[in-house]
C-alpha atoms as a PDB file:
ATOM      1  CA  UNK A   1       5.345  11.763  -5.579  1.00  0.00           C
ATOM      2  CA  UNK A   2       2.360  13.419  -7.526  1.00  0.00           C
ATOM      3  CA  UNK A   3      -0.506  11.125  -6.073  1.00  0.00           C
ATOM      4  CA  UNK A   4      -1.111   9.212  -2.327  1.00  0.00           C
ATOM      5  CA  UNK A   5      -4.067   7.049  -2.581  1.00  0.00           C
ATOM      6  CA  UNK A   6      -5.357   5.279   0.870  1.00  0.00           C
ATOM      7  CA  UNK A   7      -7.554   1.932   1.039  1.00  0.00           C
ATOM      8  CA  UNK A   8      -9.572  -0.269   3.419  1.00  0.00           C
ATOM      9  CA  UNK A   9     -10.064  -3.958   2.831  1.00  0.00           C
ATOM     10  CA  UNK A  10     -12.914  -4.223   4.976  1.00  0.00           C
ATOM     11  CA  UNK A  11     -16.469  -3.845   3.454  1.00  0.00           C
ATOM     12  CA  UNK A  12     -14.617  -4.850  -0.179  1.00  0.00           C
ATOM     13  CA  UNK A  13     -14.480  -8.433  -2.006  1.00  0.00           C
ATOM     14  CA  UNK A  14     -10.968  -8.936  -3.595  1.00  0.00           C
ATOM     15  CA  UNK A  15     -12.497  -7.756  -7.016  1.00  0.00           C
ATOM     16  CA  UNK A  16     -13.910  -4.412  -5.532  1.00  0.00           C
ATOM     17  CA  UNK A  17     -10.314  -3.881  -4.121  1.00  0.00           C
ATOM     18  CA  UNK A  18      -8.367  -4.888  -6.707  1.00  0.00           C
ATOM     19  CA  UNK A  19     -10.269  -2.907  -9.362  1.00  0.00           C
ATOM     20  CA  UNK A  20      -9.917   0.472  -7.357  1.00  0.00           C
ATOM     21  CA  UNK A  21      -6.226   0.639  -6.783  1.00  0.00           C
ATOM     22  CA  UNK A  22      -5.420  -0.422 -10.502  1.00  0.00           C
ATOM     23  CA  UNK A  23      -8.111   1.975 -12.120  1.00  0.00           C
ATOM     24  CA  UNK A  24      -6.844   4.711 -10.050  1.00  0.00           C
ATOM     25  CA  UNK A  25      -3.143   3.910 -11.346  1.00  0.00           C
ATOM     26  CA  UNK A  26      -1.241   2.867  -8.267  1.00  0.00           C
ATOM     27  CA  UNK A  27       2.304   1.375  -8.513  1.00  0.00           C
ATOM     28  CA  UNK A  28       2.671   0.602  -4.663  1.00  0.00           C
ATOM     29  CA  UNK A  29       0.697  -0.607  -1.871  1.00  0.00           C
ATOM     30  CA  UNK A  30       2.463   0.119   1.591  1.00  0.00           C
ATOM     31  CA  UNK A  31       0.822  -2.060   4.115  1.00  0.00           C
ATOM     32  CA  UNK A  32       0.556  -0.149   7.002  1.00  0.00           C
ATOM     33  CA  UNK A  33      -1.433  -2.359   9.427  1.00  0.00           C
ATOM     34  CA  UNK A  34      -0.154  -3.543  12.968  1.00  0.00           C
ATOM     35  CA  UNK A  35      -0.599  -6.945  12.033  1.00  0.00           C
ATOM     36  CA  UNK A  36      -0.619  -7.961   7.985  1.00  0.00           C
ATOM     37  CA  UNK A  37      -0.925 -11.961   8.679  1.00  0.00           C
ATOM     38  CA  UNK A  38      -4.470 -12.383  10.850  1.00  0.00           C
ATOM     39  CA  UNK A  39      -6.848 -15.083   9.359  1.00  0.00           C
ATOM     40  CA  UNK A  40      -9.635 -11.998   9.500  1.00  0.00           C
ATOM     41  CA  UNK A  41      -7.793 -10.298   7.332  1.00  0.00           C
ATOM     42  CA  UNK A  42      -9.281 -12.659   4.187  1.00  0.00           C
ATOM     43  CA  UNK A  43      -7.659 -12.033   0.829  1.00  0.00           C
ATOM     44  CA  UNK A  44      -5.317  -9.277   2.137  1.00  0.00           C
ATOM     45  CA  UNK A  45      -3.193 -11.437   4.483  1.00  0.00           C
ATOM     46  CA  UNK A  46       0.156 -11.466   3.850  1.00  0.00           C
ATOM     47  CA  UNK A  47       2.070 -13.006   1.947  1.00  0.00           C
ATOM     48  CA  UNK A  48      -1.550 -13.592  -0.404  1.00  0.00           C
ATOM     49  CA  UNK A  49      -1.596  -9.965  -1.126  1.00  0.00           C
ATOM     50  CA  UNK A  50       1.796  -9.279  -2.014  1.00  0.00           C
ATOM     51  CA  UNK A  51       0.726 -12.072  -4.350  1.00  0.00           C
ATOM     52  CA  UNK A  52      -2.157 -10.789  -5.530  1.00  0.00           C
ATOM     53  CA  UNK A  53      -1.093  -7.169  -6.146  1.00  0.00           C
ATOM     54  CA  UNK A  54       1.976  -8.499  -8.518  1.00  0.00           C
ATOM     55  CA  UNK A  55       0.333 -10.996 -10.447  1.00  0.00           C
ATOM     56  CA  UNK A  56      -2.641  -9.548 -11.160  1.00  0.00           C
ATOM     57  CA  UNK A  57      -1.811  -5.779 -11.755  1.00  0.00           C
ATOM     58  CA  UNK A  58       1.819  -5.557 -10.772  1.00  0.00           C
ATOM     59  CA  UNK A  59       1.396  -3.076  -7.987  1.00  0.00           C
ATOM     60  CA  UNK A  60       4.484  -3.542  -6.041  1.00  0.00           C
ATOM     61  CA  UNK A  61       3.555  -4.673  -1.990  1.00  0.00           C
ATOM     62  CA  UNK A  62       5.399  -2.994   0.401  1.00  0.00           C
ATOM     63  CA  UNK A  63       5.153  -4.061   4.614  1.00  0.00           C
ATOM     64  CA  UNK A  64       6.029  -0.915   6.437  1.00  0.00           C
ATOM     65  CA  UNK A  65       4.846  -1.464  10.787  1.00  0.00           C
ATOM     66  CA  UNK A  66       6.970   1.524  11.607  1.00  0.00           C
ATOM     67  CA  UNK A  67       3.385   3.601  10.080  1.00  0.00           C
ATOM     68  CA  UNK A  68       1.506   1.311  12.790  1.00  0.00           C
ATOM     69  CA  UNK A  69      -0.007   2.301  15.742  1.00  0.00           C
ATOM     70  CA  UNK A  70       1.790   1.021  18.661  1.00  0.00           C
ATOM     71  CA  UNK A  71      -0.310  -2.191  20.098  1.00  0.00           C
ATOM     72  CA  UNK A  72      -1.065  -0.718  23.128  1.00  0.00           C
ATOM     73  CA  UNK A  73      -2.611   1.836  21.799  1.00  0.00           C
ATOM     74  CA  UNK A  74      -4.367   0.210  19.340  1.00  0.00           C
ATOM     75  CA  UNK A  75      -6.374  -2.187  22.012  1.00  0.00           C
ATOM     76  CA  UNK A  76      -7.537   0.456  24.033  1.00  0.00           C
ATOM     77  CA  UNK A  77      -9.198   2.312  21.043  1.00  0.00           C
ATOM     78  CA  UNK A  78     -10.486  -0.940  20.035  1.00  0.00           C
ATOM     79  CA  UNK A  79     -11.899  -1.424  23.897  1.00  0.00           C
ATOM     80  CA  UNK A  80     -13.111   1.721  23.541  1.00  0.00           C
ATOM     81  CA  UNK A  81     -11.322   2.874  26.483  1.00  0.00           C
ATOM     82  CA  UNK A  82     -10.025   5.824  24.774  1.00  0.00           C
ATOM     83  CA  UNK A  83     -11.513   7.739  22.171  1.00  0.00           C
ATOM     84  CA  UNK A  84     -10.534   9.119  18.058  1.00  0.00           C
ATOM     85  CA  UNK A  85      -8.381  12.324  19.702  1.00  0.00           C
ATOM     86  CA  UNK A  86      -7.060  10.263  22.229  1.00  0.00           C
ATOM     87  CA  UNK A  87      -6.046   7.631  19.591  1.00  0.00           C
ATOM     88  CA  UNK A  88      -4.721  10.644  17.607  1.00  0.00           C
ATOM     89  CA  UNK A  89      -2.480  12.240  20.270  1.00  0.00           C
ATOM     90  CA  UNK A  90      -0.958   8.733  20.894  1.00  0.00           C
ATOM     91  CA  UNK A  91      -0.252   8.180  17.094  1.00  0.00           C
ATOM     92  CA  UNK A  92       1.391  11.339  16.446  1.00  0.00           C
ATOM     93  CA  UNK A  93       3.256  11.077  19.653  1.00  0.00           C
ATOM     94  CA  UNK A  94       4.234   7.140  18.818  1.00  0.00           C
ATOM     95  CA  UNK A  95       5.428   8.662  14.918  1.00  0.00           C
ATOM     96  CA  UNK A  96       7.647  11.390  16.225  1.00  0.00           C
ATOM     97  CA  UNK A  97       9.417   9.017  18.921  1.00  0.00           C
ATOM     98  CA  UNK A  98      10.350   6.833  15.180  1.00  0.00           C
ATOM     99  CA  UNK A  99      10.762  10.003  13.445  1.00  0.00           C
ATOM    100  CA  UNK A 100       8.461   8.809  10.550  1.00  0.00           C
ATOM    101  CA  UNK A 101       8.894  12.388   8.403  1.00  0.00           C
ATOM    102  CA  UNK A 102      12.747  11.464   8.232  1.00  0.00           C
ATOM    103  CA  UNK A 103      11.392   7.871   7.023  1.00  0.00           C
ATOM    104  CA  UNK A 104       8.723   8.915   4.833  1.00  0.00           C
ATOM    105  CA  UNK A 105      11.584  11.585   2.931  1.00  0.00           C
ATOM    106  CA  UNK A 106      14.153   8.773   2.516  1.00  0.00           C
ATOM    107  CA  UNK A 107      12.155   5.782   1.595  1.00  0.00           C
ATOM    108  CA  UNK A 108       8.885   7.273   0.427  1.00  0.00           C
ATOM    109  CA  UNK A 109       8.154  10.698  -1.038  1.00  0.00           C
ATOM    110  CA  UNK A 110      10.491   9.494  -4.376  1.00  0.00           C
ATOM    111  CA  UNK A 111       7.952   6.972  -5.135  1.00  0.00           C
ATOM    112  CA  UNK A 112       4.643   7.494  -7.827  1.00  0.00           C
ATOM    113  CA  UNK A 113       1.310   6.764  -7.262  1.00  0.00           C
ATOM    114  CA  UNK A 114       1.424   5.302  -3.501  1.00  0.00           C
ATOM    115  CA  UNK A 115      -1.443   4.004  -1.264  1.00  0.00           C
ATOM    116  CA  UNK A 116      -1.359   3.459   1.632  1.00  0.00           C
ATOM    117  CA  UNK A 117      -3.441  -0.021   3.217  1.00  0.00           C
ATOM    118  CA  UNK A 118      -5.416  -0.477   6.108  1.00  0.00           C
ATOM    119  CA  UNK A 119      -8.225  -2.483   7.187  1.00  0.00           C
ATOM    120  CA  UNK A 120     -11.007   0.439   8.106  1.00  0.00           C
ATOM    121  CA  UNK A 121     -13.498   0.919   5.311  1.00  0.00           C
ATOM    122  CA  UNK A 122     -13.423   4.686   5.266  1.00  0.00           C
ATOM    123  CA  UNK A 123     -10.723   6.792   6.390  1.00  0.00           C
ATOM    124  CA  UNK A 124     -12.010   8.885   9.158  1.00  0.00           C
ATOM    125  CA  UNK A 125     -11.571   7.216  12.249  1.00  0.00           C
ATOM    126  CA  UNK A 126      -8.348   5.050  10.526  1.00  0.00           C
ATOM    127  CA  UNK A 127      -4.600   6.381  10.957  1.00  0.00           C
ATOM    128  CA  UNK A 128      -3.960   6.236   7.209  1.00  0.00           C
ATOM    129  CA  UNK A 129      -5.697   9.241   7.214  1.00  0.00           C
ATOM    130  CA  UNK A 130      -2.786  10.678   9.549  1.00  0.00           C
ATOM    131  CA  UNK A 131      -0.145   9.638   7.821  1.00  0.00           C
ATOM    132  CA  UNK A 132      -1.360  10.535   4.653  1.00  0.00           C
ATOM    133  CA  UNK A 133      -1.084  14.038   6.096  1.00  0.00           C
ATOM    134  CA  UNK A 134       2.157  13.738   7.133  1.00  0.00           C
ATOM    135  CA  UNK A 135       2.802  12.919   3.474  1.00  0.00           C
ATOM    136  CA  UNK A 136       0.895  15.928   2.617  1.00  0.00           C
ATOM    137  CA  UNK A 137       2.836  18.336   5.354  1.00  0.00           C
ATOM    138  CA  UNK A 138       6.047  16.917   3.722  1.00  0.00           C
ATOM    139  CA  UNK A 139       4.802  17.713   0.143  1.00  0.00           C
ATOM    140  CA  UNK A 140       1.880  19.925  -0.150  1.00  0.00           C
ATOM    141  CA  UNK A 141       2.256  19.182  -4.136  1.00  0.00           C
ATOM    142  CA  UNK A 142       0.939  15.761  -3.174  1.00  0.00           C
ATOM    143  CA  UNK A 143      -3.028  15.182  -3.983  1.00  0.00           C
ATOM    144  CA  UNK A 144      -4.642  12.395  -1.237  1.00  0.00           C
ATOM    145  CA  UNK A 145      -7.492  10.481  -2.508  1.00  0.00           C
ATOM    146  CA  UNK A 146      -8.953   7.843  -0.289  1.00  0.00           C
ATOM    147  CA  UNK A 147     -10.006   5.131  -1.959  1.00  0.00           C
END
C-alpha cells in the first residue's frame, strides 16, 4: 500500500464525492461505518454505493464492521455522554479485543490506493482517523490524505 485516503459523505452531493475519490486515484472504498444501510445515509447506502463506485469509476466497495465502533459506544458519544478521548480509549480498546492490526496485515496493507468511508465530514472527531493510523503504525511508508 503506497496511499490511504479517508472520506465523509456528509456535507457532499454524490458528484462532490464521487469526483474526489476518483481524481485522487482510489481503487477501493472500505466502508467502515456501524451501519452502511440507514435511509440517512442518501446516496451512500448500501448496496447503492457499491453500485455507484463500480459503475461509475470502478472503485471496488468493500463492507468491513470489524473497523466499527462497537454500538454501545457509539450512542453514548452521540448522547454526548462521553466525550472524543473517551470515544478514543473505547475504540482502541474495542480494535485490540478483534485484533484489527492482524486484520488490517492479512486483508489490507497488500491493497493500492485505499480509503477508508465514513459518514463525518472531516476527520477529526471520526474513527477513520484512528484507523488510518493504525494503517500508518503498520506501514509508516503509507501517506494518509483525508479527503
Amino acid at each position: 500500500m503506497n496511499k490511504l485516503f479517508t472520506i465523509g459523505f456528509t456535507k457532499k452531493t454524490a458528484e462532490e464525492f464521487i469526483k474526489l475519490l476518483d481524481e485522487s486515484g482510489v481503487c477501493t472504498v472500505i466502508d467502515i461505518r456501524l451501519n452502511n444501510t440507514s435511509q440517512l445515509a442518501g446516496f451512500s447506502k448500501f448496496p447503492d454505493i457499491e453500485f455507484f463506485l463500480n459503475s461509475i469509476c470502478g472503485i471496488k466497495y468493500i463492507y468491513e464492521p470489524m473497523f466499527s465502533p462497537s454500538e454501545k459506544t457509539l450512542k453514548r458519544y452521540k448522547k454526548k455522554e462521553i466525550d472524543w478521548n473517551t470515544y478514543k480509549k473505547e475504540f482502541n480498546q474495542t480494535m485490540n479485543e478483534r485484533n484489527i492490526s492482524a486484520l488490517i496485515k492479512e486483508e489490507y496493507l497488500n491493497l493500492d490506493n485505499v480509503c477508508l468511508l465514513c459518514s463525518e465530514p472531516t476527520p477529526e472527531y471520526c474513527h477513520r482517523s484512528l484507523i488510518a493510523e493504525r494503517f500508518f503504525n503498520l506501514d509508516n511508508k503509507i501517506v494518509v490524505k483525508h479527503l
